[in-house]
Protein backbone atom coordinates (compact mmCIF):
# COMPACT_ATOMS: atom_id res chain seq x y z
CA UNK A 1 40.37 -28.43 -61.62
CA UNK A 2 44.11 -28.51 -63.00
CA UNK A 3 45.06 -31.29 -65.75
CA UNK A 4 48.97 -31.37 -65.48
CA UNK A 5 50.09 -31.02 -68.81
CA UNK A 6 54.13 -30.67 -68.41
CA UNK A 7 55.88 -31.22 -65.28
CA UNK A 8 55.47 -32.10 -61.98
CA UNK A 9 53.65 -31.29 -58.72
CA UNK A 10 53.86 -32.01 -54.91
CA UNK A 11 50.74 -32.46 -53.28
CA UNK A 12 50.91 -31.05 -49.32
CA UNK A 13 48.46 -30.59 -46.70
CA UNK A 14 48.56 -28.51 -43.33
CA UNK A 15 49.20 -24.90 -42.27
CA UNK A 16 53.28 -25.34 -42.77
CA UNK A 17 52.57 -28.20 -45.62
CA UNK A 18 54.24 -30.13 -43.67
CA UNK A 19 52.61 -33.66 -45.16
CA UNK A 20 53.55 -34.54 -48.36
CA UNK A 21 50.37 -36.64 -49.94
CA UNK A 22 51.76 -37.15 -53.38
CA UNK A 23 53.51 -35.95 -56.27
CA UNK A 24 51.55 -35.36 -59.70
CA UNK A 25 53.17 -35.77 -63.20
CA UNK A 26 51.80 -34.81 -66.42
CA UNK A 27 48.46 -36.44 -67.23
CA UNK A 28 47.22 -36.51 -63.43
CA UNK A 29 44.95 -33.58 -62.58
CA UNK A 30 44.06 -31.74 -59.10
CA UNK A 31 41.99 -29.22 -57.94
CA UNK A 32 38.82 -31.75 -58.76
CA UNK A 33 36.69 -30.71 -55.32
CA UNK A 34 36.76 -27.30 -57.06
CA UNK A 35 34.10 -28.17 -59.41
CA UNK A 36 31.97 -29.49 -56.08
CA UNK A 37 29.79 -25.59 -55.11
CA UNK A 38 31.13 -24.44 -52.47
CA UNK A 39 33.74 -26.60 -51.67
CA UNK A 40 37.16 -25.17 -50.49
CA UNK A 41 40.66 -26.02 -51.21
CA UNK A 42 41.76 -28.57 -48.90
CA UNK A 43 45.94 -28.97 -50.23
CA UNK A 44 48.28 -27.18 -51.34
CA UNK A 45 49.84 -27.94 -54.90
CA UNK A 46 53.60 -27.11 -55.18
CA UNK A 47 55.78 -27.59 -58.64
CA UNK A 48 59.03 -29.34 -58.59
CA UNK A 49 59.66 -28.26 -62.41
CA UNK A 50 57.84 -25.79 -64.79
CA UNK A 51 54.41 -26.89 -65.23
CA UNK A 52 52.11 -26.68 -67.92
CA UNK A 53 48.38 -26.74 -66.96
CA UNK A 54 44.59 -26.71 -68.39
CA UNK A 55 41.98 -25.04 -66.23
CA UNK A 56 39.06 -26.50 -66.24
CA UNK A 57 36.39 -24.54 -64.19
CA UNK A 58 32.49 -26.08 -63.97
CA UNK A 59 31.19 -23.68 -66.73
CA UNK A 60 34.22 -25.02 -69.23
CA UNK A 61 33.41 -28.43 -68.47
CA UNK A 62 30.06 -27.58 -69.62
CA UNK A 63 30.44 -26.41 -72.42
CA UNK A 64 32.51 -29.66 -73.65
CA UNK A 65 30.56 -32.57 -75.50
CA UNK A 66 28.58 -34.30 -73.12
CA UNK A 67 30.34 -38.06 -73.90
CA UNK A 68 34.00 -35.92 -72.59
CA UNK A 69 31.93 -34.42 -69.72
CA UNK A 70 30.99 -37.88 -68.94
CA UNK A 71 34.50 -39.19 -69.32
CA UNK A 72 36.41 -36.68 -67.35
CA UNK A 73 33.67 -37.09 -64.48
CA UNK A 74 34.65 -40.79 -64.42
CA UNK A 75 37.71 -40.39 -64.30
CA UNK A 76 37.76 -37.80 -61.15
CA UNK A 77 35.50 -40.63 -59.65
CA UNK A 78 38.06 -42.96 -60.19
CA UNK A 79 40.53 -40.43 -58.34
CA UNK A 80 38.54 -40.13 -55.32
CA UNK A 81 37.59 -43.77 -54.82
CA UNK A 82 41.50 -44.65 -55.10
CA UNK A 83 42.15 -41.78 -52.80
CA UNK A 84 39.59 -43.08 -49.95
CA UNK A 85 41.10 -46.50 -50.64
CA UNK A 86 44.90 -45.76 -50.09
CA UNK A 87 43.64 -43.33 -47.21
CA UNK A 88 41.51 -46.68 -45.37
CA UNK A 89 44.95 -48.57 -45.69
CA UNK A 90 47.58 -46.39 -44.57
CA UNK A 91 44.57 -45.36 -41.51
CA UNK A 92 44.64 -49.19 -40.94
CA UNK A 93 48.28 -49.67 -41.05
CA UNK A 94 48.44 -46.59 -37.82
CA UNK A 95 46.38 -48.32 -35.88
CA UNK A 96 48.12 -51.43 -35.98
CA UNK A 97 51.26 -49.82 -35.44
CA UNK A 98 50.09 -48.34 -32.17
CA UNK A 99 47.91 -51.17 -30.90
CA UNK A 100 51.48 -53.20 -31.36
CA UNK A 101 53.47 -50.33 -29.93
CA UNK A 102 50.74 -50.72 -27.02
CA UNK A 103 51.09 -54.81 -26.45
């Protein structure tokens, strides 16, 4: 996982990155589904400016204090949960659009 420290990020996904999913300034992070075992990269991160980042790799983030484990874990379910939610409504706002496109 990636905390952007300085700069910013474009967030892609598909074989020519040819969706852009969002753009990342500093204080956001990516890379989370890293610290999952086994778990591949599944976008592509590209910088818009010089970027400044902190790896943080599952045996780092064990070694930190268990109350900043606890916080940063929180926070990356935070992410996700946001994620699924914004995901739901733009999958909602499709299928409205082509059950309108259909009538």
């Amino acid at each position: 996982m990636f905390v952007l420290l300085k700069g910013s990020v474009l967030v892609t996904k598909g074989l020519h990155k040819e969706v852009m999913l969002a753009q990342l300034n500093a204080g956001d992070f990516f890379g989370e589904l890293s610290l999952l075992p086994r778990k591949p990269r599944s976008t592509t991160i590209i910088a818009k400016s010089e970027v400044i980042t902190w790896k943080i790799d599952s045996q780092s983030l064990k070694s930190l204090e268990l109350g900043i484990q606890n916080k940063i874990q929180f926070k990356v379910v935070q992410l996700m949960v946001k994620r699924l939610d914004d995901m739901n409504k733009k999958y909602i706002k499709v299928v409205q659009e082509k059950t309108s496109a259909k009538a």
